[in-house]
N, C-alpha and C. Protein backbone atom coordinates (compact mmCIF):
# COMPACT_ATOMS: atom_id res chain seq x y z
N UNK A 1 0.85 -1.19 0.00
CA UNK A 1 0.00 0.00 0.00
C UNK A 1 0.88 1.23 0.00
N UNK A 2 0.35 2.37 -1.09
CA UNK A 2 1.14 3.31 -1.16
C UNK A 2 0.62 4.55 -0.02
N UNK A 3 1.88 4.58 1.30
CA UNK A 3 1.15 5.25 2.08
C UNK A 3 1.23 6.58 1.59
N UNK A 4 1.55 7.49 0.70
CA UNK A 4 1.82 8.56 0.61
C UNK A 4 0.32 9.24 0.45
N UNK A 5 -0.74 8.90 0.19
CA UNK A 5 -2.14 8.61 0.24
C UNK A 5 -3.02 8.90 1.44
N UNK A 6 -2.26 8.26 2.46
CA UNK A 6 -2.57 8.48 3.69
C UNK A 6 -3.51 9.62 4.31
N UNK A 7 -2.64 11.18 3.87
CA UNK A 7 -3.04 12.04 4.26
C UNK A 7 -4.27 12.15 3.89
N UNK A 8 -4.87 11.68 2.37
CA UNK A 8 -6.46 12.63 2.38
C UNK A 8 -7.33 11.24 2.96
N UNK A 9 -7.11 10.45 3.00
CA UNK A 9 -7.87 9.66 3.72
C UNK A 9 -8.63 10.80 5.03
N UNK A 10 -9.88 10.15 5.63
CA UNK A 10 -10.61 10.54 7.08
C UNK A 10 -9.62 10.02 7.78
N UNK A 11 -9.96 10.67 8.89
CA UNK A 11 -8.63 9.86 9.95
C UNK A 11 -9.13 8.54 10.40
N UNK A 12 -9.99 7.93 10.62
CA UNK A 12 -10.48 6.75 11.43
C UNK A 12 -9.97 5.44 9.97
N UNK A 13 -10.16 6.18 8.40
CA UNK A 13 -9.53 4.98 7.68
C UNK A 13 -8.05 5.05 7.56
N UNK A 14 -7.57 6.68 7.73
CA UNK A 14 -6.80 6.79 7.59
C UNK A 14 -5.58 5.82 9.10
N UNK A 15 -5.84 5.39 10.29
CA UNK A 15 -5.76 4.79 10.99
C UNK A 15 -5.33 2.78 10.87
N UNK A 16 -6.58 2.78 10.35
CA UNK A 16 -6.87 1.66 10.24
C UNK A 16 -6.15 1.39 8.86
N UNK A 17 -6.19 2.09 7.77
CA UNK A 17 -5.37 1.85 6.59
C UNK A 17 -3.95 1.57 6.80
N UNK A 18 -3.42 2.58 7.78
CA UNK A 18 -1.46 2.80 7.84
C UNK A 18 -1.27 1.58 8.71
N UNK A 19 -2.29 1.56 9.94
CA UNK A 19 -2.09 0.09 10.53
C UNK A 19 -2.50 -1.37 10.06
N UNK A 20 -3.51 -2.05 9.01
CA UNK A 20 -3.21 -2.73 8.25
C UNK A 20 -1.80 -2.94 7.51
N UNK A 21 -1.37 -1.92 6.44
CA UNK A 21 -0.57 -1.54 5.61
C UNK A 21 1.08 -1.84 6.52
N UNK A 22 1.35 -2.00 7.56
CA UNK A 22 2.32 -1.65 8.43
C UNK A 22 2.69 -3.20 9.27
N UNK A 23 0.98 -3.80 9.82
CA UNK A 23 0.99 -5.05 10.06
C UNK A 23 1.21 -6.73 9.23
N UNK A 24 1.95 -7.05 9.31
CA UNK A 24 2.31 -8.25 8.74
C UNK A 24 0.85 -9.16 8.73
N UNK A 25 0.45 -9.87 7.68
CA UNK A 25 -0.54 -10.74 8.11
C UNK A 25 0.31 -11.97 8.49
N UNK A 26 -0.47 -12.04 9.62
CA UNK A 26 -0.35 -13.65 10.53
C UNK A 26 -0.82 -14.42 10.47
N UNK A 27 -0.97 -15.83 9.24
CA UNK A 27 -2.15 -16.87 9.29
C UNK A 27 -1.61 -17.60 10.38
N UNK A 28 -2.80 -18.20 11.19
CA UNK A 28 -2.66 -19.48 12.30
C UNK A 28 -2.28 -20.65 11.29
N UNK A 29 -1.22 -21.06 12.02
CA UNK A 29 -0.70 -22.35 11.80
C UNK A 29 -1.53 -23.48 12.29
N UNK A 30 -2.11 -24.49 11.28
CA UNK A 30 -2.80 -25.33 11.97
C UNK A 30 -1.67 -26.36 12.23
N UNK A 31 -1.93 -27.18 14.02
CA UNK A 31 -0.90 -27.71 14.43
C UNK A 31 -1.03 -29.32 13.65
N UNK A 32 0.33 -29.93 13.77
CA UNK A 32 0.28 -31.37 13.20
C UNK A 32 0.24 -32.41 14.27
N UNK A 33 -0.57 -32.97 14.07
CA UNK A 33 -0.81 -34.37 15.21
C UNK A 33 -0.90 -35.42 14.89
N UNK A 34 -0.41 -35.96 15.77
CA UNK A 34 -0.16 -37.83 16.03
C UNK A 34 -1.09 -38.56 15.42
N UNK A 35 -1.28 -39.37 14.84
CA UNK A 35 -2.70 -40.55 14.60
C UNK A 35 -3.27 -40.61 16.29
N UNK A 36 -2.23 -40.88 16.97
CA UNK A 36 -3.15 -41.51 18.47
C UNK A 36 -3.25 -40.04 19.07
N UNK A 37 -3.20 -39.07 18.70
CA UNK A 37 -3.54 -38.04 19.66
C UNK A 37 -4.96 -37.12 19.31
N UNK A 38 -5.16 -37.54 17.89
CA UNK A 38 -6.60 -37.02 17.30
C UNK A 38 -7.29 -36.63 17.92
N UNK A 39 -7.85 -38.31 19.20
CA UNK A 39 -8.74 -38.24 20.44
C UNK A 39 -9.09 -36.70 20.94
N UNK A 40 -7.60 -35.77 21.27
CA UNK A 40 -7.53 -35.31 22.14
C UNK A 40 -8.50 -33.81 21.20
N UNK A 41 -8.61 -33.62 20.38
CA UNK A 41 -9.05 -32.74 19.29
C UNK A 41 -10.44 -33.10 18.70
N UNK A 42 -10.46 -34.23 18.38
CA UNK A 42 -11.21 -34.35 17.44
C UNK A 42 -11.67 -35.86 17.71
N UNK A 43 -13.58 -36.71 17.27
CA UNK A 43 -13.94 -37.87 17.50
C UNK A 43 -14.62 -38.37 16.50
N UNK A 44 -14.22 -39.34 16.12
CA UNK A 44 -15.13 -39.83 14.44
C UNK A 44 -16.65 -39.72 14.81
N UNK A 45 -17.29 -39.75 13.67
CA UNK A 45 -18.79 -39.16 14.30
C UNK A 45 -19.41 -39.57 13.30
N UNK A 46 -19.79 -41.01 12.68
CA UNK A 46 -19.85 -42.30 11.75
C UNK A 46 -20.64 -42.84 11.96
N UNK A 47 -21.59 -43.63 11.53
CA UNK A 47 -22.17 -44.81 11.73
C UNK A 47 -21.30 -45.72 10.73
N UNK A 48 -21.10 -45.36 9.62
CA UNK A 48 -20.17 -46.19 8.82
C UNK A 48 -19.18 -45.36 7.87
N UNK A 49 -18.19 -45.92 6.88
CA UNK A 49 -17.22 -45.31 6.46
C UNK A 49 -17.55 -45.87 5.18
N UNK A 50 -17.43 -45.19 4.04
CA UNK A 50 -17.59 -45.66 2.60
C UNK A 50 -16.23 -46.01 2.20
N UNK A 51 -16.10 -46.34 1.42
CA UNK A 51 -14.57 -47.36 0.96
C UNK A 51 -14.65 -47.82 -0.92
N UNK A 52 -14.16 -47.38 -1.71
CA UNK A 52 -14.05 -47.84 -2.87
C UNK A 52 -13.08 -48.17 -3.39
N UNK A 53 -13.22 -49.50 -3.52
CA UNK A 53 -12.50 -50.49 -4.17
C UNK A 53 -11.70 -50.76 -5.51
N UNK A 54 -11.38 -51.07 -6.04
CA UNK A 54 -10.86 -50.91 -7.70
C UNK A 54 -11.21 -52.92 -7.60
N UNK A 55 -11.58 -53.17 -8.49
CA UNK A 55 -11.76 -54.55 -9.15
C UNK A 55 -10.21 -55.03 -9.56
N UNK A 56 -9.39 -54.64 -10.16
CA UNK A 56 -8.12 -54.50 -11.17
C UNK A 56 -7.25 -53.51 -10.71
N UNK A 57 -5.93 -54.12 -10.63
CA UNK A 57 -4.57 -53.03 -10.19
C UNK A 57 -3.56 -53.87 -9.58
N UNK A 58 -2.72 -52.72 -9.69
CA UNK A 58 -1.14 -53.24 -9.38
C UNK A 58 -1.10 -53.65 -7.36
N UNK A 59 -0.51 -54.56 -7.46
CA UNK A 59 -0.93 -54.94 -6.53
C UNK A 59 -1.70 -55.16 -4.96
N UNK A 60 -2.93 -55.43 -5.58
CA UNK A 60 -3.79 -55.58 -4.22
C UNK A 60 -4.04 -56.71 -3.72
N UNK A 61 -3.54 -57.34 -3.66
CA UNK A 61 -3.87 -58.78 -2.89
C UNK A 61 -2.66 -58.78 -1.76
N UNK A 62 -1.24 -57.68 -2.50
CA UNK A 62 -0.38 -58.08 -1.07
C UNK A 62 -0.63 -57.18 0.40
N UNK A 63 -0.22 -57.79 0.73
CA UNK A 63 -0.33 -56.67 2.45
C UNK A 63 0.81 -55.35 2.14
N UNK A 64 0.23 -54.58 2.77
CA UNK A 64 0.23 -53.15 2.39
C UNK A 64 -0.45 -52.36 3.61
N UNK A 65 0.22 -51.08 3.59
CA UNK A 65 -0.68 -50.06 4.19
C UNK A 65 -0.92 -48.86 3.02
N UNK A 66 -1.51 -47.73 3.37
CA UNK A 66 -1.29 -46.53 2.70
C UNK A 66 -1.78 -45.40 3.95
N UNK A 67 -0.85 -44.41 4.01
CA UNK A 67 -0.78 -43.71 4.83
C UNK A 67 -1.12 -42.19 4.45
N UNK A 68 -2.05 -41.79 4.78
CA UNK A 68 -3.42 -41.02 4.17
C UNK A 68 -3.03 -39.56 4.96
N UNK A 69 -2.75 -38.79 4.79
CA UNK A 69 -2.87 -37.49 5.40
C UNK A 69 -3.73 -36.60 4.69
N UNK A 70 -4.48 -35.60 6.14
CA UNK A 70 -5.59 -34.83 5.95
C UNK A 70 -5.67 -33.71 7.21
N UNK A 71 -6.64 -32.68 6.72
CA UNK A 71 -6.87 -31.78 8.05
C UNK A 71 -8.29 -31.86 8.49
N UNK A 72 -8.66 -31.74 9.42
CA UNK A 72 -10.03 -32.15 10.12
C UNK A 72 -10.28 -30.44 10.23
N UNK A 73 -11.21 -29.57 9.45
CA UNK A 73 -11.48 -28.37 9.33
C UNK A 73 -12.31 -28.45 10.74
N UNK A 74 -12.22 -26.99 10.73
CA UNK A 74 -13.77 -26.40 12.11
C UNK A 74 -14.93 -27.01 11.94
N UNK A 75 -15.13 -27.85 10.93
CA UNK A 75 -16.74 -27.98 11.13
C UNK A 75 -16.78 -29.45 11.25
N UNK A 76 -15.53 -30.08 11.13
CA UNK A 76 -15.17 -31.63 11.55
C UNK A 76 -15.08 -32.70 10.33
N UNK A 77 -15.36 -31.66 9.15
CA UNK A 77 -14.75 -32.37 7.49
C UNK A 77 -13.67 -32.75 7.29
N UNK A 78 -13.21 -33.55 6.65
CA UNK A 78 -11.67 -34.15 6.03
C UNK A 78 -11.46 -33.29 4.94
N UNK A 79 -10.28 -32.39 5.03
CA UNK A 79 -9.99 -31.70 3.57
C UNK A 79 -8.21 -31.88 3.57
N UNK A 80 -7.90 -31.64 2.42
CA UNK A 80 -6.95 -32.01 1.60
C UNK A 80 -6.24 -32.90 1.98
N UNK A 81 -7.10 -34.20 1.18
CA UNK A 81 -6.91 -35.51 1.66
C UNK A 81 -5.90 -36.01 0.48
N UNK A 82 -5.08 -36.36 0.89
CA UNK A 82 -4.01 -37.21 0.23
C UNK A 82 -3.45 -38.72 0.30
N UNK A 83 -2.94 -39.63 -0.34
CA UNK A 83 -1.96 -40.33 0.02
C UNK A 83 -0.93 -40.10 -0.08
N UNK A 84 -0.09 -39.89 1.12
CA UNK A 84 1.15 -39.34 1.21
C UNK A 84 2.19 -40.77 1.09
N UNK A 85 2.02 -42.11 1.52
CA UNK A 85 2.67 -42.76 1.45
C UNK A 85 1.86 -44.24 0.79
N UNK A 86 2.40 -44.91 0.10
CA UNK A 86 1.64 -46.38 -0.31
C UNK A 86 2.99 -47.74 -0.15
N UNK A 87 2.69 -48.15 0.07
CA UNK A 87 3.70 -49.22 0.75
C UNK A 87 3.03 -50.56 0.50
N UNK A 88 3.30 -51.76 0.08
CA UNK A 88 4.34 -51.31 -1.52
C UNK A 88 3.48 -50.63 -2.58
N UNK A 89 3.97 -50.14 -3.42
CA UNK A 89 3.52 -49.29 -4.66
C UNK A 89 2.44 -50.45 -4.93
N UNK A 90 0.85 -49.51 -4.75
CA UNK A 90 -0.25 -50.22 -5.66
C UNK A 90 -1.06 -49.35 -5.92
N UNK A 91 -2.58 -50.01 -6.68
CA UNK A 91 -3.45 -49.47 -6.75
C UNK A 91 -4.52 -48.55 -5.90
N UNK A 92 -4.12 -49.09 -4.49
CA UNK A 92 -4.97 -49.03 -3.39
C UNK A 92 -5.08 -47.42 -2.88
N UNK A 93 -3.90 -46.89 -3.41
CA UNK A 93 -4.01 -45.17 -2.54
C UNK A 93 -5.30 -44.53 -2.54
N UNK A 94 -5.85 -44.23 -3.91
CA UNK A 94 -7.18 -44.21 -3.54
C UNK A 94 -8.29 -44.93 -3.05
N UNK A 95 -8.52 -45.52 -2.68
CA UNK A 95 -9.54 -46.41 -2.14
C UNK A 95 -9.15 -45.93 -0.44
N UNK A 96 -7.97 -45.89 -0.30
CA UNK A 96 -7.69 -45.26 1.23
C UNK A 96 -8.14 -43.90 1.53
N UNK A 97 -7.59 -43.10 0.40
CA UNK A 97 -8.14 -41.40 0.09
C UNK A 97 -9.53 -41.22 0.64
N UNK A 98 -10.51 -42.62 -0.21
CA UNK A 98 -11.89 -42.41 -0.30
C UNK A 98 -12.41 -42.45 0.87
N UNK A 99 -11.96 -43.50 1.51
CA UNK A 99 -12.27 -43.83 2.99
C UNK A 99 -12.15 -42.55 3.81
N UNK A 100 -10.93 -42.05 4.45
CA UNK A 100 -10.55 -40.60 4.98
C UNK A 100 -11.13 -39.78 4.25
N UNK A 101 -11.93 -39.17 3.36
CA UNK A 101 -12.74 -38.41 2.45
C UNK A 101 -14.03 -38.73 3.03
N UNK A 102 -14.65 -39.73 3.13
CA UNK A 102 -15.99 -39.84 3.85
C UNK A 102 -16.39 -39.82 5.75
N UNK A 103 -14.97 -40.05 6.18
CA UNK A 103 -15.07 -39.41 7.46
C UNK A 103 -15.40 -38.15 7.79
N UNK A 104 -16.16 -37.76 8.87
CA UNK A 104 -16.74 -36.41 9.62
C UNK A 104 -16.69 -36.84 11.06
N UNK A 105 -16.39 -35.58 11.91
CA UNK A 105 -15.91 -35.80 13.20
C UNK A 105 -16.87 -34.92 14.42
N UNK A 106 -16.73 -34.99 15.31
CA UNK A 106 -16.77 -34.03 16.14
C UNK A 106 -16.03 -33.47 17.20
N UNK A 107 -16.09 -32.37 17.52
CA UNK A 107 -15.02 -31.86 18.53
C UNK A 107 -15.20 -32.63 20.02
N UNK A 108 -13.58 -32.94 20.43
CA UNK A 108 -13.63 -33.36 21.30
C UNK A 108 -13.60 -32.74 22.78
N UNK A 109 -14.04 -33.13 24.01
CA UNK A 109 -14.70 -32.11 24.99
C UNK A 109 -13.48 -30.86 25.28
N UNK A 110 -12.31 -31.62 25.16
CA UNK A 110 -11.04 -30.20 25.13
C UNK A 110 -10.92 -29.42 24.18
N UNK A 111 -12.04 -29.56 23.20
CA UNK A 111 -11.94 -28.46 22.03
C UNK A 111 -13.10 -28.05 21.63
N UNK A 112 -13.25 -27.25 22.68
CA UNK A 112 -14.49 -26.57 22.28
C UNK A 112 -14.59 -25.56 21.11
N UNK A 113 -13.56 -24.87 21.20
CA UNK A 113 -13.05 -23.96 19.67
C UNK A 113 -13.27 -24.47 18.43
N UNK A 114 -13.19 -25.88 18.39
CA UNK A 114 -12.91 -26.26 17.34
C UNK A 114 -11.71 -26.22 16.09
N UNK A 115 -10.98 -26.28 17.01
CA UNK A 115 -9.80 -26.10 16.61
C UNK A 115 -9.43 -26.96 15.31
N UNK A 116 -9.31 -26.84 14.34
CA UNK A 116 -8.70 -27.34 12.96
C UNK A 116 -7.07 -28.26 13.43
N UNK A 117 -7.23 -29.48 12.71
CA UNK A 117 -5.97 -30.01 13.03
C UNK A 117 -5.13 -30.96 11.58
N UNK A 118 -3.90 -30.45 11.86
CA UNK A 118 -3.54 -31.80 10.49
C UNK A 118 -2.99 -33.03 11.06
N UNK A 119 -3.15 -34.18 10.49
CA UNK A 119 -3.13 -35.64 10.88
C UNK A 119 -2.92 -36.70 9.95
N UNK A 120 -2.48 -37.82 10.02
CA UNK A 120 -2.59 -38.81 8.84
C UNK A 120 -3.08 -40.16 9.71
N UNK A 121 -3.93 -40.85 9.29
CA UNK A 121 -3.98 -42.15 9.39
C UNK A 121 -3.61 -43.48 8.53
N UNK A 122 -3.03 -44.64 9.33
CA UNK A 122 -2.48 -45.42 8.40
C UNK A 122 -3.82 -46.37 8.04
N UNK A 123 -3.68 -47.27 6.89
CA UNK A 123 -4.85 -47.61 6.14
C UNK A 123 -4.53 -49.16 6.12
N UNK A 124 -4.54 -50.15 6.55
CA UNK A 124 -3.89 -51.68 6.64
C UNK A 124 -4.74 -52.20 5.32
N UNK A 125 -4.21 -52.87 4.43
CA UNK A 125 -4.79 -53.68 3.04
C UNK A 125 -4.49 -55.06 3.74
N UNK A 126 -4.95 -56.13 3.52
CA UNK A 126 -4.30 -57.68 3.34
C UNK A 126 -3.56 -58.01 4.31
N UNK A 127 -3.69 -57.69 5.75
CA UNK A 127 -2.79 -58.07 6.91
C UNK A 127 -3.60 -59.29 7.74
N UNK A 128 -2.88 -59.42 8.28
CA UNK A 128 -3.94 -61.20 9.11
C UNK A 128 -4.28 -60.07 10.43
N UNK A 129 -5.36 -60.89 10.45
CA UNK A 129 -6.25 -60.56 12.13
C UNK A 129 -5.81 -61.21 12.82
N UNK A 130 -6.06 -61.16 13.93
CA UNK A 130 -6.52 -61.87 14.94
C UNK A 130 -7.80 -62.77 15.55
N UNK A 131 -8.03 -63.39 15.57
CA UNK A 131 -9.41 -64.03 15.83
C UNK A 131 -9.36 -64.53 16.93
N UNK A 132 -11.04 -64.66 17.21
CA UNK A 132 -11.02 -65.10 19.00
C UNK A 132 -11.02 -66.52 18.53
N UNK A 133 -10.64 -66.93 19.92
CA UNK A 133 -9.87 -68.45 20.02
C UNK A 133 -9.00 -68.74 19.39
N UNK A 134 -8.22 -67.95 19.58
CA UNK A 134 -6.86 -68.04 18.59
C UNK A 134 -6.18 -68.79 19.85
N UNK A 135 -4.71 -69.41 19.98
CA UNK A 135 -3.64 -69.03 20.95
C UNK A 135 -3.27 -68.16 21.49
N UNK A 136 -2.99 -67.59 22.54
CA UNK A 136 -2.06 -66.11 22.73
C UNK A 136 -0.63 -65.51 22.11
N UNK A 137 -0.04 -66.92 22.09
CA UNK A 137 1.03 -67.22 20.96
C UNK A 137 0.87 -66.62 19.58
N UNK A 138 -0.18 -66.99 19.17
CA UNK A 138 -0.64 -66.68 17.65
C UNK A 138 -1.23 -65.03 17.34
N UNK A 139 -2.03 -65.00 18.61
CA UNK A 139 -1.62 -63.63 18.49
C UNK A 139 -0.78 -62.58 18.66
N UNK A 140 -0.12 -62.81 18.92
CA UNK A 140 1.07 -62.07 19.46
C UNK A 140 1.90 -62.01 18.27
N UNK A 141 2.04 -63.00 17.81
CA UNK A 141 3.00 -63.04 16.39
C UNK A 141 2.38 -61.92 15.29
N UNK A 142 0.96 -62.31 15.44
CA UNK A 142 0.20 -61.42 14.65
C UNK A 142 0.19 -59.83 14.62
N UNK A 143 0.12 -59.96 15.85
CA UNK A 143 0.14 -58.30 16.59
C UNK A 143 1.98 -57.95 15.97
N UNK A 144 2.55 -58.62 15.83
CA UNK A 144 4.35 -58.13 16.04
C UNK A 144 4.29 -58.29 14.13
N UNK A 145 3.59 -58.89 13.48
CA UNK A 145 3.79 -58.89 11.94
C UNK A 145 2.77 -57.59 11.80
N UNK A 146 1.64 -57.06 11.84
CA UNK A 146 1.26 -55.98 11.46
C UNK A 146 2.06 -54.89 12.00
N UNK A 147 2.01 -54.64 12.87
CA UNK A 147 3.36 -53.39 13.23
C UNK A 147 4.12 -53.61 12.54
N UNK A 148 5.06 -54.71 12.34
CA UNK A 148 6.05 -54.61 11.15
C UNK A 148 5.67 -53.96 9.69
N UNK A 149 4.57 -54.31 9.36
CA UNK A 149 4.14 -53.90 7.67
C UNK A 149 3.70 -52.80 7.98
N UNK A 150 2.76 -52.10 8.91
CA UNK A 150 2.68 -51.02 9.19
C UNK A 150 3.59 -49.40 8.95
N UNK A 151 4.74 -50.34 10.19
CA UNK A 151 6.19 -49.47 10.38
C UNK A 151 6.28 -48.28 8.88
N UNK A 152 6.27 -48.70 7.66
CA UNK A 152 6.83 -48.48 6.69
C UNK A 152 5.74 -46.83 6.25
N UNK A 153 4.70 -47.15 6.51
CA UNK A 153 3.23 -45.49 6.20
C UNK A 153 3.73 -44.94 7.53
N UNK A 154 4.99 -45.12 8.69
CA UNK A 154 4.60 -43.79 9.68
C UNK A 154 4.87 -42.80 8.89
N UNK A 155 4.54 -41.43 9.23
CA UNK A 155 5.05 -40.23 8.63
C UNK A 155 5.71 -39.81 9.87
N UNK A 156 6.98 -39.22 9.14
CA UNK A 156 7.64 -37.84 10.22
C UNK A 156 6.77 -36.57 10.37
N UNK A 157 7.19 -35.98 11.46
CA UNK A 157 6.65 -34.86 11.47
C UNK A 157 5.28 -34.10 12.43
N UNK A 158 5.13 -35.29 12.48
CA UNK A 158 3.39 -35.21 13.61
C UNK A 158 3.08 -35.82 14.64
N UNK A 159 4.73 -35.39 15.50
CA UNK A 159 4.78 -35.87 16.78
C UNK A 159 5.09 -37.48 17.12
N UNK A 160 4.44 -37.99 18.32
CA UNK A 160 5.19 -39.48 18.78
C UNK A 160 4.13 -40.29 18.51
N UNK A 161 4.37 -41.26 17.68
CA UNK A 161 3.72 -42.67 17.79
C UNK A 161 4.08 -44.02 18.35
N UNK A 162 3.56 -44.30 19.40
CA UNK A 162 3.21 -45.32 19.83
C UNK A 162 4.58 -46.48 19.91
C-alpha cells in the first residue's frame, strides 16, 4: 500500500489503513498431530465409512498399508486428503483417500473452539487378524507382523507414535 495517500484519507480509515498496511498478516498455523492423539481434538462421528475399491490393479492382494494425510477443518470435514505414502507401490491409494474423504468428526470435549488439526492415518490392506480363540502365541505373532508392515506409512513430522 502506497502510504503517501494516507493524508487525504478521514482519519479513522486513515488509521486503520497505515495500521493494516504496516501489520504483517499472521495466518494461524494449523498444528500437526499424532494418529493416536486425534482423540484429544477431534472424535469420528460415523455410523459407517464408505470405501471404494478398484476390481483390477497393481498390486492388491499383497499386504500393504497406505498412509493417508488430511486436516479435520472447524466444522469436523476431512480436507486435503491425500496419500502421502503407499507401501508397496499399488493401486490401493485411492480407495484409502476415499475412505478418509468420507469421514466427519466431532469436537472433542477439550476443544471446544474447534480447533482445525492436520493428521494422517495409516490404512492396513491384506494383513492377518486376529481371531477369537486363537492361541495367545498366535496372536502375538500377529500383533508383532502388522506393526512390522505397518512401520513403513509412519510419517515424520506429527509428533510421537506409539
Amino acid at each position: 500500500m502506497d502510504l503517501s495517500n494516507c493524508r487525504r484519507l478521514p482519519v479513522l480509515v486513515l488509521v486503520l489503513a497505515c495500521a493494516a498496511a504496516a501489520a504483517p498478516a499472521q495466518a494461524q498455523a494449523i498444528p500437526r498431530v499424532a494418529p493416536e492423539k486425534i482423540g484429544d481434538y477431534w472424535v469420528m462421528d460415523a455410523t459407517h465409512v464408505d470405501v471404494t475399491l478398484p476390481y483390477t490393479g497393481v498390486n492388491l492382494g499383497k499386504p500393504g498399508c497406505v498412509a493417508v494425510s488430511f486436516v479435520i477443518g472447524s466444522d469436523g470435514r476431512t480436507l486435503d486428503v491425500r496419500a502421502a505414502r503407499v507401501v508397496p507401490p499399488s493401486d490401493l491409494g485411492p480407495s484409502a483417500v476415499s475412505m478418509i474423504r468420507s469421514m466427519h468428526y466431532r469436537p472433542a470435549a477439550g476443544n471446544r473452539a474447534q480447533q482445525p488439526i492436520a493428521s494422517y492415518l495409516i490404512v492396513p490392506f491384506n494383513l492377518p487378524s486376529a481371531r477369537a480363540g486363537m492361541p495367545a502365541a498366535e496372536r502375538q505373532r500377529i500383533a508383532a507382523e502388522r506393526i512390522r508392515r505397518l512401520q513403513p506409512c509412519v510419517l515424520p513430522g506429527y509428533g510421537s507414535t506409539r
